[in-house]
C-alpha atoms as a PDB file:
ATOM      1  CA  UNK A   1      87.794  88.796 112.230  1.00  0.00           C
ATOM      2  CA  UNK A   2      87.427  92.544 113.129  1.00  0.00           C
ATOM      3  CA  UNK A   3      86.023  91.044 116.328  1.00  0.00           C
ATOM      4  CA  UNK A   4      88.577  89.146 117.374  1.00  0.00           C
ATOM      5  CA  UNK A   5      90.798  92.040 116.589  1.00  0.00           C
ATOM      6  CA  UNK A   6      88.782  94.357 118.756  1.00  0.00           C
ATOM      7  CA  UNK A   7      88.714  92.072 121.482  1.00  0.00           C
ATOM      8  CA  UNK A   8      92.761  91.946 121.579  1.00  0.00           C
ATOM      9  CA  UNK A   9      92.876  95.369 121.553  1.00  0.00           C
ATOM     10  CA  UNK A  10      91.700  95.668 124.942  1.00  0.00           C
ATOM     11  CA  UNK A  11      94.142  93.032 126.282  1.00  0.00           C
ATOM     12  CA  UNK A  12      97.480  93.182 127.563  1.00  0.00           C
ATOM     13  CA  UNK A  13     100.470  92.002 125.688  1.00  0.00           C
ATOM     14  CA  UNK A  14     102.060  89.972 126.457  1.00  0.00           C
ATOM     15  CA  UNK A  15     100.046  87.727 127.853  1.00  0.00           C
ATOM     16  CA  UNK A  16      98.042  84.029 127.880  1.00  0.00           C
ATOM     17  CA  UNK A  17      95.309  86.009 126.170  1.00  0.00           C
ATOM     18  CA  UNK A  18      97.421  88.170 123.548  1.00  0.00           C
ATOM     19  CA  UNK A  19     100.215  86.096 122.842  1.00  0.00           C
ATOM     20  CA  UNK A  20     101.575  88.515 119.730  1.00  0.00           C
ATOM     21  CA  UNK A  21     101.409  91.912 118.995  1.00  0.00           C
ATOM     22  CA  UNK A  22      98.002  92.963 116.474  1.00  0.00           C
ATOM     23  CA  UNK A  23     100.723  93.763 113.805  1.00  0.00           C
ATOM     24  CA  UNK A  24     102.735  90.792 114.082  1.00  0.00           C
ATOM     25  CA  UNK A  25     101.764  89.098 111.010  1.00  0.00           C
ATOM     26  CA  UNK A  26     101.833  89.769 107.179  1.00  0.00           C
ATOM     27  CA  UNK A  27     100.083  93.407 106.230  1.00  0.00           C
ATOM     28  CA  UNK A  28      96.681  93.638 104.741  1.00  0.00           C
ATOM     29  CA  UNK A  29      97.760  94.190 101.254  1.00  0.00           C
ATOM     30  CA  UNK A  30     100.255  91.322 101.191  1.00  0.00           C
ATOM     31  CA  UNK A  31      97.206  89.347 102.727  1.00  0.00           C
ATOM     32  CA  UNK A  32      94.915  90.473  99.758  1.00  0.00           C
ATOM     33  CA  UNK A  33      97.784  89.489  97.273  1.00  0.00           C
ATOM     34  CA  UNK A  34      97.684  85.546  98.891  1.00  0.00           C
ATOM     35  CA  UNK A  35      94.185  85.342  98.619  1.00  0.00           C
ATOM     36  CA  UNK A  36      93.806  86.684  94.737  1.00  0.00           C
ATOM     37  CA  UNK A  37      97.200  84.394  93.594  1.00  0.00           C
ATOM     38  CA  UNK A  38      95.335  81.586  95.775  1.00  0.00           C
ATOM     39  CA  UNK A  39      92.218  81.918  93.626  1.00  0.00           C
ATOM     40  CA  UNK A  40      93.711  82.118  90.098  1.00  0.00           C
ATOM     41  CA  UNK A  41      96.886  79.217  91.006  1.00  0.00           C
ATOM     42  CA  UNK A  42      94.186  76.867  92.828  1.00  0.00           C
ATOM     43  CA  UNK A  43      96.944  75.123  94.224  1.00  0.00           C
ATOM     44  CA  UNK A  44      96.613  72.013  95.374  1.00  0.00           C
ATOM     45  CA  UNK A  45      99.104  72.190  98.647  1.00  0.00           C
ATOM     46  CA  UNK A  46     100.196  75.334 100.246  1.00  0.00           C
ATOM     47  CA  UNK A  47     103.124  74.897 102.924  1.00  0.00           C
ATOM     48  CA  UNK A  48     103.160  78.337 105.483  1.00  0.00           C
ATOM     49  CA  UNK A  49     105.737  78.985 108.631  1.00  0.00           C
ATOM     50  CA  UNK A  50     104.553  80.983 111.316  1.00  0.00           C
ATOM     51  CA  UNK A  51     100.915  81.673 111.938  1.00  0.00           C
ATOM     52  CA  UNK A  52     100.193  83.601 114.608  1.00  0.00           C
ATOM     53  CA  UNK A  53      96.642  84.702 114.931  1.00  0.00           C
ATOM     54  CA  UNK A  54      96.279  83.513 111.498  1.00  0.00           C
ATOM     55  CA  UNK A  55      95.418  86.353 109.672  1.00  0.00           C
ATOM     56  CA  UNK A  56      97.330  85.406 106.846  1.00  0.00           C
ATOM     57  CA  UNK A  57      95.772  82.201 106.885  1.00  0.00           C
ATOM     58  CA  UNK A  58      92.527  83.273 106.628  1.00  0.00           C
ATOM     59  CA  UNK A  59      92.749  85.129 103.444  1.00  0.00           C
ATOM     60  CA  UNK A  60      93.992  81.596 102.150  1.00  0.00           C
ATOM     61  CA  UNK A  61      91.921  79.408 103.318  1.00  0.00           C
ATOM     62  CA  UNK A  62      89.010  81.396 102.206  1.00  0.00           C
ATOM     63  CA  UNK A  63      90.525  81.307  98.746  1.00  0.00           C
ATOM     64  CA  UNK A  64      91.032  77.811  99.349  1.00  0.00           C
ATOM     65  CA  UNK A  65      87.307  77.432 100.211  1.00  0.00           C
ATOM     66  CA  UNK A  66      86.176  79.147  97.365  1.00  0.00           C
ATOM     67  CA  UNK A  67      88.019  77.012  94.608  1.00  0.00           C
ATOM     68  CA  UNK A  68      86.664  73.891  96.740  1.00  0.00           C
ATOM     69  CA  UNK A  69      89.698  72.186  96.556  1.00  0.00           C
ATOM     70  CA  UNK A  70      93.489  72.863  98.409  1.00  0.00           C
ATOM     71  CA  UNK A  71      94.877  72.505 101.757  1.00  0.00           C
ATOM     72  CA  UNK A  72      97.072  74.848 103.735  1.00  0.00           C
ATOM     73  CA  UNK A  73      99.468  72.885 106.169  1.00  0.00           C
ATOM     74  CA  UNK A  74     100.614  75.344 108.753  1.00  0.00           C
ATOM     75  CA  UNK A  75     104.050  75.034 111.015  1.00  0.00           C
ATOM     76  CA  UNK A  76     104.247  77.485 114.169  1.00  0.00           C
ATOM     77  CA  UNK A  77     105.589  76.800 117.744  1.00  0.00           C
ATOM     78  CA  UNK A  78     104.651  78.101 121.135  1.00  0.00           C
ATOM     79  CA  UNK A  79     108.482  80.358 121.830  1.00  0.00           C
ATOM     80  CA  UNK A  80     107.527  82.409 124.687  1.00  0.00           C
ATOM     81  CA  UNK A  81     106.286  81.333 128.503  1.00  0.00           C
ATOM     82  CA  UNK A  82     103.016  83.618 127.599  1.00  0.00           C
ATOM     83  CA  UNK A  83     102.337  81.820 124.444  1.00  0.00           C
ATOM     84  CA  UNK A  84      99.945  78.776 123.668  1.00  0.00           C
ATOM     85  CA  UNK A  85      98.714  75.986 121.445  1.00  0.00           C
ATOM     86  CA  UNK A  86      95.200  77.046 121.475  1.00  0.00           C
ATOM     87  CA  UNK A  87      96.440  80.765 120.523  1.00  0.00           C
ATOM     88  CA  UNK A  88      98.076  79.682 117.437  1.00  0.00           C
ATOM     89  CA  UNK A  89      95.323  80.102 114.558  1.00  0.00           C
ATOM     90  CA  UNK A  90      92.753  81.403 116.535  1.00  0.00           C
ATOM     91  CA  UNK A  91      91.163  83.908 114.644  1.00  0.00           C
ATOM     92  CA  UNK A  92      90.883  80.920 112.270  1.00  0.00           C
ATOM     93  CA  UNK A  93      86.551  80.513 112.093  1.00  0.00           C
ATOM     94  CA  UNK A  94      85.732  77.165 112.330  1.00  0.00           C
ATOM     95  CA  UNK A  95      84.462  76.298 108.695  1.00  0.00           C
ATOM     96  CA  UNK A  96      87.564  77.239 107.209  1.00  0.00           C
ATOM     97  CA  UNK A  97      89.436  74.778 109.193  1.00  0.00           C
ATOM     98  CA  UNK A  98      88.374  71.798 107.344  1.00  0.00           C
ATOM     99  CA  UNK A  99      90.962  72.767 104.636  1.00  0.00           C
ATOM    100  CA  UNK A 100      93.614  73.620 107.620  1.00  0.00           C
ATOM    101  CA  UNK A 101      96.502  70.720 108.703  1.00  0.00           C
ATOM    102  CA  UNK A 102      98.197  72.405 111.955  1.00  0.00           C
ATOM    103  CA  UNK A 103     101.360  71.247 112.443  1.00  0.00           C
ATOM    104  CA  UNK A 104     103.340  72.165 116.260  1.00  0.00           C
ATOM    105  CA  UNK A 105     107.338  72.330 116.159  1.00  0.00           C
ATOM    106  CA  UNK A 106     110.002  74.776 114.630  1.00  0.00           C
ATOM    107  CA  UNK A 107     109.905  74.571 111.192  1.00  0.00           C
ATOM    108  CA  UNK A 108     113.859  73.712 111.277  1.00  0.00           C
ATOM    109  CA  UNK A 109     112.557  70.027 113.169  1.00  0.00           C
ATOM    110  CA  UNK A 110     109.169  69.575 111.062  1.00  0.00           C
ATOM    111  CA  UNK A 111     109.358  71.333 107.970  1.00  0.00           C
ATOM    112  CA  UNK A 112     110.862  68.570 105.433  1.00  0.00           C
ATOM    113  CA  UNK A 113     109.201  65.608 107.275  1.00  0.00           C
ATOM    114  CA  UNK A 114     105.806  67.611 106.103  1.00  0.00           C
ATOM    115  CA  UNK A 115     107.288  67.986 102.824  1.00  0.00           C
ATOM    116  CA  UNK A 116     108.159  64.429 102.732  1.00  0.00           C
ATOM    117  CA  UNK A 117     104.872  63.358 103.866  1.00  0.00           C
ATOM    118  CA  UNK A 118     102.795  65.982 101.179  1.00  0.00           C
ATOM    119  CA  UNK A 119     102.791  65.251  97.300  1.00  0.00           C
ATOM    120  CA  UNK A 120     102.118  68.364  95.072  1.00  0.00           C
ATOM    121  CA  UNK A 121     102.982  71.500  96.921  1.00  0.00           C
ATOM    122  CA  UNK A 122     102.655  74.152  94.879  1.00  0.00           C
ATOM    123  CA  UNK A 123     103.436  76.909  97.542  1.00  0.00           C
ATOM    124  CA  UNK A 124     105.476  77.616 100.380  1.00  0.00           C
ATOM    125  CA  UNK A 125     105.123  80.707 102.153  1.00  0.00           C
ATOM    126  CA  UNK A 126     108.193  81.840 104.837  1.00  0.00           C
ATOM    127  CA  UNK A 127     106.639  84.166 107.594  1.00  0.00           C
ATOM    128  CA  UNK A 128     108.425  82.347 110.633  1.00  0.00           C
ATOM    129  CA  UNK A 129     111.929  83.713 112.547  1.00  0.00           C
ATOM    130  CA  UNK A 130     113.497  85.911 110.058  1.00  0.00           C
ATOM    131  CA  UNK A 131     116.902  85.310 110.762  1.00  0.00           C
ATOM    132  CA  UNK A 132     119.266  84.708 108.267  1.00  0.00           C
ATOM    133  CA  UNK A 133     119.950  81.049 108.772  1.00  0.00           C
ATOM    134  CA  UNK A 134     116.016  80.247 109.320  1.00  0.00           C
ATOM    135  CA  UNK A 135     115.733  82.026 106.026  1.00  0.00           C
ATOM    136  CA  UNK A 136     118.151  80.105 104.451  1.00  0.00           C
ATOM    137  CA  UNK A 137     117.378  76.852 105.152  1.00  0.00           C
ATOM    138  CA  UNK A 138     113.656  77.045 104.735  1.00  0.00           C
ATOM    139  CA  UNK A 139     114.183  78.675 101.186  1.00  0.00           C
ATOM    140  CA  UNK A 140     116.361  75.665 100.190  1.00  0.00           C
ATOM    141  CA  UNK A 141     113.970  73.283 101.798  1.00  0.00           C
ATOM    142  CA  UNK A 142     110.929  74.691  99.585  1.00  0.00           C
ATOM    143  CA  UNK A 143     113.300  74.756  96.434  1.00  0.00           C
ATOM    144  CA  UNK A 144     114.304  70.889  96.705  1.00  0.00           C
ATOM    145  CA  UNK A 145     110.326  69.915  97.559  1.00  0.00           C
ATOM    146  CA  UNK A 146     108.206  71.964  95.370  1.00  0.00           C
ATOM    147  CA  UNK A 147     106.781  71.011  92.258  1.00  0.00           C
ATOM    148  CA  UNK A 148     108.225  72.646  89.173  1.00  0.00           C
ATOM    149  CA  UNK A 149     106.628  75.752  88.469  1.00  0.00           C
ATOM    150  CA  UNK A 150     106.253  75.750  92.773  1.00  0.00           C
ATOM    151  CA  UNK A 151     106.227  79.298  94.442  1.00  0.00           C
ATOM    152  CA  UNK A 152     108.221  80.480  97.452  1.00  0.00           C
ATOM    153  CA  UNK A 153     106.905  83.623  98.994  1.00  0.00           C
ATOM    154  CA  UNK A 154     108.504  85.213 101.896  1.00  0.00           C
ATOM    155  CA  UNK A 155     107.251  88.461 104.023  1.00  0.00           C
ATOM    156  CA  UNK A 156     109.845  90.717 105.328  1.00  0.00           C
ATOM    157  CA  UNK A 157     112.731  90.003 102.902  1.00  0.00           C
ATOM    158  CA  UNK A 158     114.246  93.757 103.232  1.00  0.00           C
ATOM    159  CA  UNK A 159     114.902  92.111 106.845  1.00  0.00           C
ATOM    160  CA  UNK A 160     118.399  90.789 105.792  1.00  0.00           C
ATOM    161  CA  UNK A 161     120.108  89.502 102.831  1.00  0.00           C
ATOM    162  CA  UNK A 162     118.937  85.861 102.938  1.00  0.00           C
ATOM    163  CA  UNK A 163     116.588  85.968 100.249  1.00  0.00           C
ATOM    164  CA  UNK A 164     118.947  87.836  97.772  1.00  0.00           C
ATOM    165  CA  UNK A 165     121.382  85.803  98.803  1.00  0.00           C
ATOM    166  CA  UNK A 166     119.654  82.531  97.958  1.00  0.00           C
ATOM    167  CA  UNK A 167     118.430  83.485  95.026  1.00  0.00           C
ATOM    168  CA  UNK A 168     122.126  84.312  93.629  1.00  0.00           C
ATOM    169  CA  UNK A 169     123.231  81.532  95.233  1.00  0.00           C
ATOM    170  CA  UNK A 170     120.631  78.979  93.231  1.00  0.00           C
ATOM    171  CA  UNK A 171     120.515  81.591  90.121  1.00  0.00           C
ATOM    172  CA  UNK A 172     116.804  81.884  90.347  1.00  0.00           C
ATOM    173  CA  UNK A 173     114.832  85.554  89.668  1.00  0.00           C
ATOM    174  CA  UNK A 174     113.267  86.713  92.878  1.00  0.00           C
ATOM    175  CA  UNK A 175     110.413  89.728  92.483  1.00  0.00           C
ATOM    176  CA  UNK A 176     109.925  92.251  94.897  1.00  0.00           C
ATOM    177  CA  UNK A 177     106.544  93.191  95.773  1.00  0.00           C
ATOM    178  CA  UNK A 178     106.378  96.561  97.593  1.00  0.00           C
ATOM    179  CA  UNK A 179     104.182  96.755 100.429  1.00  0.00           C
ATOM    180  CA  UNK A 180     102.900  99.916 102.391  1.00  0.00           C
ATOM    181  CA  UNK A 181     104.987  99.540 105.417  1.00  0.00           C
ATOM    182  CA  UNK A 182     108.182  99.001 103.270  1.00  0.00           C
ATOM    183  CA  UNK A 183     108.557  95.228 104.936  1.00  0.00           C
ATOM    184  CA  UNK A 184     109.040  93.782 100.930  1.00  0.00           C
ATOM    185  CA  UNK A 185     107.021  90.701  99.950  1.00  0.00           C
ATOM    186  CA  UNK A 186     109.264  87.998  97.987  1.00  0.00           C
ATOM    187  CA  UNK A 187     108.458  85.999  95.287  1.00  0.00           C
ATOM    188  CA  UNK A 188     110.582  83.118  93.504  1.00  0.00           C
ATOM    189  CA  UNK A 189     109.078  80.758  90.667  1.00  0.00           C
ATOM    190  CA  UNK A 190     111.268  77.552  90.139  1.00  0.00           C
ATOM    191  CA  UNK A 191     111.196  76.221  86.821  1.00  0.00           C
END
C-alpha cells in the first residue's frame, strides 16, 4: 500500500495514471474504525459506493480475510475523461480480491439491482457523490434492503444535511463519529 501511494505521489493529477487525488477517499482513522467493526460484526455482505484507489476497501477486505468468511460488493464509475476501469480498486493486492465483487455504474442505476440480487447484507457504506439527493436516495435504498440490525455508514456527513435529514425523516438515531479532519463519519443501526 505505502508503495502504491509513493508511486502516485510522483504523478500528475489528473491524469490516466492518477485518476483521484491521494486524499480522496475515507481518512485513516475512519479506515481503522471499518476494519475493527468488520472483525467483531463478521458480516456476511458488505455493500460500499465509491472506491477509488480502494483504500477503504482494503482495511475491509483484510478484515474480511481474517474472519474467513464475507464479501464486499463495491459500486464506482469511471466520471471523468482521465479516469479508468482498471484504476478503480487498484491498490487492491491481489489475494484480497477473492472476497471482492466489483460492480461498474452509478450507484443511482446499479445499487438496488445488487441489493436485489444479494441476501444478508449486513452493511452498506455511502462514500460515493455527496450530494444531497445521492445521499438521500442511497440511505433509503440501504434502509429498505438491509437486514434488521443492518448498518449504514456514511463518510463526510457534515457535507450537507442529508443524513440528518434522513434520519428525522425515518426517526432512526444516527451517531456521529468525529474524525481528525472534521469530515464526520455516520452511523445508523436499523432495528
Amino acid at each position: 500500500m505505502d508503495d502504491f501511494l509513493k508511486e502516485l505521489e510522483l504523478k500528475k493529477y489528473p491524469s490516466k495514471e492518477k485518476p483521484y487525488p491521494v486524499d480522496y477517499s475515507i481518512n485513516s482513522d475512519s479506515r481503522k474504525f471499518l476494519y475493527i467493526l468488520c472483525r467483531i460484526l463478521k458480516p456476511r455482505n458488505i455493500i460500499e459506493t465509491g472506491v477509488a484507489y480502494g483504500l477503504s476497501s482494503i482495511y475491509i477486505l483484510k478484515a474480511l480475510d481474517s474472519n474467513k468468511s464475507g464479501t464486499l460488493h463495491s459500486i464506482d464509475a469511471v466520471f471523468r475523461p482521465w479516469q479508468e476501469k482498471n484504476m478503480i480498486g487498484a491498490i487492491i493486492p491481489n489475494e484480497l480480491r477473492k472476497r471482492w465483487k466489483f460492480n461498474l455504474g452509478k450507484s443511482n442505476d446499479v445499487l438496488e439491482e445488487i441489493f436485489n440480487r444479494i441476501d444478508n447484507v449486513d452493511i452498506f457504506i455511502h462514500d460515493s457523490l455527496h450530494t444531497y439527493k445521492n445521499m438521500m436516495f442511497e440511505f433509503d435504498c440501504a434502509e429498505r434492503n438491509l437486514d434488521d440490525n443492518g448498518m449504514i455508514i456514511s463518510d463526510d456527513v457534515l457535507d450537507n444535511d442529508a443524513f440528518f435529514d434522513f434520519t428525522n425523516k425515518k426517526g432512526l438515531h444516527n451517531h456521529l463519529i468525529k474524525v481528525k479532519d472534521d469530515s464526520g463519519l455516520g452511523l445508523i443501526i436499523k432495528n
